[in-house]
N, C-alpha and C. Protein backbone atom coordinates (compact mmCIF):
# COMPACT_ATOMS: atom_id res chain seq x y z
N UNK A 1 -2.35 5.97 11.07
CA UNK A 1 -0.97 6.14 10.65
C UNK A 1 -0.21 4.86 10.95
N UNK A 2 0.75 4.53 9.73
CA UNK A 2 1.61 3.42 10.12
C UNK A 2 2.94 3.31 11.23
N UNK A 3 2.78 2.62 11.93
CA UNK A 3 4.10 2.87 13.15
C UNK A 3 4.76 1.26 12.50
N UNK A 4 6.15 1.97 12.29
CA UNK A 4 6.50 0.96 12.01
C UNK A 4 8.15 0.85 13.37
N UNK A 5 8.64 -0.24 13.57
CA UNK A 5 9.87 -0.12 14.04
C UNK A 5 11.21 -0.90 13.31
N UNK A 6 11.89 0.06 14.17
CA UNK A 6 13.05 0.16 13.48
C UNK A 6 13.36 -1.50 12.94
N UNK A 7 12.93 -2.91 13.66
CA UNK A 7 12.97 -4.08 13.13
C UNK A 7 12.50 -4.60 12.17
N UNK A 8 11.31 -4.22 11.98
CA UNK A 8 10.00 -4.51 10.86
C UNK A 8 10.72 -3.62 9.66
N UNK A 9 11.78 -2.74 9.51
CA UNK A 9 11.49 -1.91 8.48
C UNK A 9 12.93 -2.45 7.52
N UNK A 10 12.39 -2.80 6.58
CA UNK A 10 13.47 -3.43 5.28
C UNK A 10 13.20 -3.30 4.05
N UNK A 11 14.42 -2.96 3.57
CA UNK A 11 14.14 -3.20 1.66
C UNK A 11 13.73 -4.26 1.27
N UNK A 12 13.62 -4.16 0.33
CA UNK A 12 13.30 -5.52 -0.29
C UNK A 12 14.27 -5.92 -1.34
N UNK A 13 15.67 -5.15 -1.71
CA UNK A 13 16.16 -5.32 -2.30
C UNK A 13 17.85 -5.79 -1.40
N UNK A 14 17.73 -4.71 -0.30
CA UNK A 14 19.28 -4.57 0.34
C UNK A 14 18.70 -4.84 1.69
N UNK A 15 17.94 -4.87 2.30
CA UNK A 15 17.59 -5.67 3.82
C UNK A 15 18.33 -4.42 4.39
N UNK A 16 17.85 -2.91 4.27
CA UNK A 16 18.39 -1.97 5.21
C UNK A 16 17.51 -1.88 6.47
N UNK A 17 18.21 -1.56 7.31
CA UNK A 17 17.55 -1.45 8.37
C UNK A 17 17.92 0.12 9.47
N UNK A 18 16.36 0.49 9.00
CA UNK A 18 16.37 2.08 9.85
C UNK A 18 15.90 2.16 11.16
N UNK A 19 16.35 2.99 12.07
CA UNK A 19 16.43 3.29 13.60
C UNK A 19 15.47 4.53 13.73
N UNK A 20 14.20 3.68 14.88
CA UNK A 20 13.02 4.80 14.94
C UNK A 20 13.68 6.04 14.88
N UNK A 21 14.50 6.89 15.25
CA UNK A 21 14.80 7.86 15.29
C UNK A 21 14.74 8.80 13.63
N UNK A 22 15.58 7.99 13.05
CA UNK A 22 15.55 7.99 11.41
C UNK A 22 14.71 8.49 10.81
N UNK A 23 13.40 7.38 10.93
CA UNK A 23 12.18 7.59 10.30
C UNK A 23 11.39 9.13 11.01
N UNK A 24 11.30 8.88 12.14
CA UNK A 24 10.66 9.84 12.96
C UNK A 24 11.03 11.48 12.16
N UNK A 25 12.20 11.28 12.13
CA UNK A 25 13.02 12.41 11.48
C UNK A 25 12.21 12.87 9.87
N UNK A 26 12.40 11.48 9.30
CA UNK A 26 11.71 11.93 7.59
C UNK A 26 10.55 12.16 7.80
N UNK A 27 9.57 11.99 9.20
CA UNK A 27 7.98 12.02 8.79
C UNK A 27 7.89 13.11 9.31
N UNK A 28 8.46 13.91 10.06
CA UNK A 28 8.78 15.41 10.51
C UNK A 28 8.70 16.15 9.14
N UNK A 29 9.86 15.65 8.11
CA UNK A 29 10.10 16.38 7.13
C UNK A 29 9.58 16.30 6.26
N UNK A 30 8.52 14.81 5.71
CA UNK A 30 7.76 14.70 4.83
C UNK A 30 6.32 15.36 5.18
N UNK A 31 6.17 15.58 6.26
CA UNK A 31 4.88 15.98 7.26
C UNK A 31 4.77 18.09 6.48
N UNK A 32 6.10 18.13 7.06
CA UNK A 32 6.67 20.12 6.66
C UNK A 32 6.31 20.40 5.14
N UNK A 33 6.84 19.13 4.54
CA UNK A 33 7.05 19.04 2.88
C UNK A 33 5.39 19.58 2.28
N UNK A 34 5.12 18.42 2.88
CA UNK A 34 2.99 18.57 2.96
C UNK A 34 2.27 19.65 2.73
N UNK A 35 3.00 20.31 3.66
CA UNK A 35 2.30 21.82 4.24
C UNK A 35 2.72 22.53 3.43
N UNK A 36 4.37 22.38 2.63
CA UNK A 36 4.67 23.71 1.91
C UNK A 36 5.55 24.48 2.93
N UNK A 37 5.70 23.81 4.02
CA UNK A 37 6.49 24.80 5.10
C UNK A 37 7.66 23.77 5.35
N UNK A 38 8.70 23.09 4.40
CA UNK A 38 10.12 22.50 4.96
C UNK A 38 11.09 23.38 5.22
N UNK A 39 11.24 23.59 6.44
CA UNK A 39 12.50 24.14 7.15
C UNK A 39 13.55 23.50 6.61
N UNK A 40 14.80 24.60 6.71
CA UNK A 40 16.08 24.32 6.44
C UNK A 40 16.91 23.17 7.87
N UNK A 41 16.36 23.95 8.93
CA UNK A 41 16.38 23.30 10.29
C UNK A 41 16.18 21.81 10.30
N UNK A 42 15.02 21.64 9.57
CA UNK A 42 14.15 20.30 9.27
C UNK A 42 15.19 18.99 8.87
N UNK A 43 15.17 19.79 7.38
CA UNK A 43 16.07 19.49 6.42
C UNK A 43 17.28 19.34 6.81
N UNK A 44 17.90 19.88 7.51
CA UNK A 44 19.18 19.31 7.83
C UNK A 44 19.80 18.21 8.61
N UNK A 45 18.38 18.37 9.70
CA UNK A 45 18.51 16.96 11.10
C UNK A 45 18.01 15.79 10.19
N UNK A 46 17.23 15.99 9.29
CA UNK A 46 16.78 14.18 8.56
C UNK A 46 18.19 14.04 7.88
N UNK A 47 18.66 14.99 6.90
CA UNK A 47 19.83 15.08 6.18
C UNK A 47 21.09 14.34 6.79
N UNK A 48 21.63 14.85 8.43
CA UNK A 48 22.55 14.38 9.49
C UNK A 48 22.39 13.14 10.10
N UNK A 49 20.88 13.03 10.20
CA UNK A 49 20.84 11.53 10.56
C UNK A 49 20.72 10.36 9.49
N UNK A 50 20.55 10.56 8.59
CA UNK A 50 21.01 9.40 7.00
C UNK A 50 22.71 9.33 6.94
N UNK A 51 22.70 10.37 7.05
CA UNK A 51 24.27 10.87 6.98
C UNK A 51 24.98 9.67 8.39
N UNK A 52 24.79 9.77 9.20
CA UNK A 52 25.20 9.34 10.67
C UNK A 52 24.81 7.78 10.66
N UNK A 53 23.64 7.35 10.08
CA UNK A 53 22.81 5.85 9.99
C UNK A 53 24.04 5.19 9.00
N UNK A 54 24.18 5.66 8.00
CA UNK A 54 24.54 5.32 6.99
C UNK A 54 25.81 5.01 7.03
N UNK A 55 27.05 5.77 8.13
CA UNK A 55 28.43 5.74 8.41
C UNK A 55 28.14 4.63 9.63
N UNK A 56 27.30 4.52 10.54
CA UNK A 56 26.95 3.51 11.28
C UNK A 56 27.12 2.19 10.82
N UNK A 57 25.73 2.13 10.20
CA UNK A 57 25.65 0.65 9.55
C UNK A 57 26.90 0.26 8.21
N UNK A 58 27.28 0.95 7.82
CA UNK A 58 28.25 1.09 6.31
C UNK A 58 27.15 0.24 5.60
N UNK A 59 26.34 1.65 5.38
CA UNK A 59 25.52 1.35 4.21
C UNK A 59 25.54 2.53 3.40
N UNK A 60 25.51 2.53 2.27
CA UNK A 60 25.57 3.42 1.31
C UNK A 60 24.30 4.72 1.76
N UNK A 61 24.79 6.04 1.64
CA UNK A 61 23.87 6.92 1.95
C UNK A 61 22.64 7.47 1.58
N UNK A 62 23.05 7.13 -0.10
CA UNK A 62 21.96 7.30 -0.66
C UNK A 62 20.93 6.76 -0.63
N UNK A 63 21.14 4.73 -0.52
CA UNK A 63 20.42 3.83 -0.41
C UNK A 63 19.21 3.80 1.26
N UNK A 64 20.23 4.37 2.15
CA UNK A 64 19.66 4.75 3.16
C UNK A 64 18.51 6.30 3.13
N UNK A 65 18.63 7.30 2.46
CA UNK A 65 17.77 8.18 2.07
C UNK A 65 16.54 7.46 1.43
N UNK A 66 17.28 6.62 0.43
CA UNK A 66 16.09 6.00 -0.47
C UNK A 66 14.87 5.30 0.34
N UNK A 67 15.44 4.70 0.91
CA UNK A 67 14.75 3.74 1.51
C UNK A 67 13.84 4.39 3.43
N UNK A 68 14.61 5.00 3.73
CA UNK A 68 13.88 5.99 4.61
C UNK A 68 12.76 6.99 3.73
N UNK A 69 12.96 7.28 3.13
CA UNK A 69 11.29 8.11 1.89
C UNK A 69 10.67 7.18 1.53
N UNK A 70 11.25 6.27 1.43
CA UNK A 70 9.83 4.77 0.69
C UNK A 70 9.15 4.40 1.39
N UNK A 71 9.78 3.96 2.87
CA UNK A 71 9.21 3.88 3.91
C UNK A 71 7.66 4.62 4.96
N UNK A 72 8.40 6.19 4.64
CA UNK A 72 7.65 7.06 5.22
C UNK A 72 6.52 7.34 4.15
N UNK A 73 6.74 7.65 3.07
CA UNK A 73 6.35 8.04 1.82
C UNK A 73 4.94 6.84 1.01
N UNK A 74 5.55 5.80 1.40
CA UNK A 74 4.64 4.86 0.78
C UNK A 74 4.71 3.66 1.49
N UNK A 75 4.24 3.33 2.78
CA UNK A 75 4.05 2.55 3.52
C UNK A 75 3.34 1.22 2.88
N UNK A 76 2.25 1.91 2.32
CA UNK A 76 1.49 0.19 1.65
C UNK A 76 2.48 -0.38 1.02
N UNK A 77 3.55 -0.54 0.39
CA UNK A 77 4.43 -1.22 0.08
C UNK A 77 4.61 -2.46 0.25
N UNK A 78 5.07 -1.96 2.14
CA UNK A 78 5.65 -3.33 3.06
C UNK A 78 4.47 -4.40 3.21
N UNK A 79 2.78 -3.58 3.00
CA UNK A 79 1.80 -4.18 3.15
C UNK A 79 1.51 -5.31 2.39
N UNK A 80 1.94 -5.20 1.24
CA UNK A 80 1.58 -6.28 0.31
C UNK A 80 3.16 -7.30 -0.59
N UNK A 81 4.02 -6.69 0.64
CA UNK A 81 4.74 -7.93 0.90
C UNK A 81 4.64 -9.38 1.54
């Protein structure tokens, strides 16, 4: 599994930058997603913390969702940057 930290982890378009916590959060929920078993519970703490990252950094929220699922979701990405 890829461990990435919160420094290493960037767009390639907007240079966002997510806080282990963040990610930890989407691979919880992409992990639930997997199974067929995503909690609402789940779903709401990844949901609150994009939400919370996003009013933090003043970065757009969506762009911060986006890019937290690309991350978790498709890691080889950053690889062949």
């Amino acid at each position: 599994m890829c461990r990435e930290s919160a420094s290493s982890v960037r767009s390639h378009a907007a240079a966002i930058e997510l806080s282990d916590d963040l990610i930890e959060r989407e691979r919880a929920a992409w992990a639930e997603q997997q199974e067929n078993g995503l909690t609402v519970e789940t779903a709401a703490r990844v949901q609150a913390a994009i939400t919370a990252h996003a009013e933090e950094t003043e970065e757009n929220r969506y762009d911060v969702e986006m890019e937290s699922k690309r991350v978790v979701r498709h890691p080889a990405a950053d690889d062949n940057s």
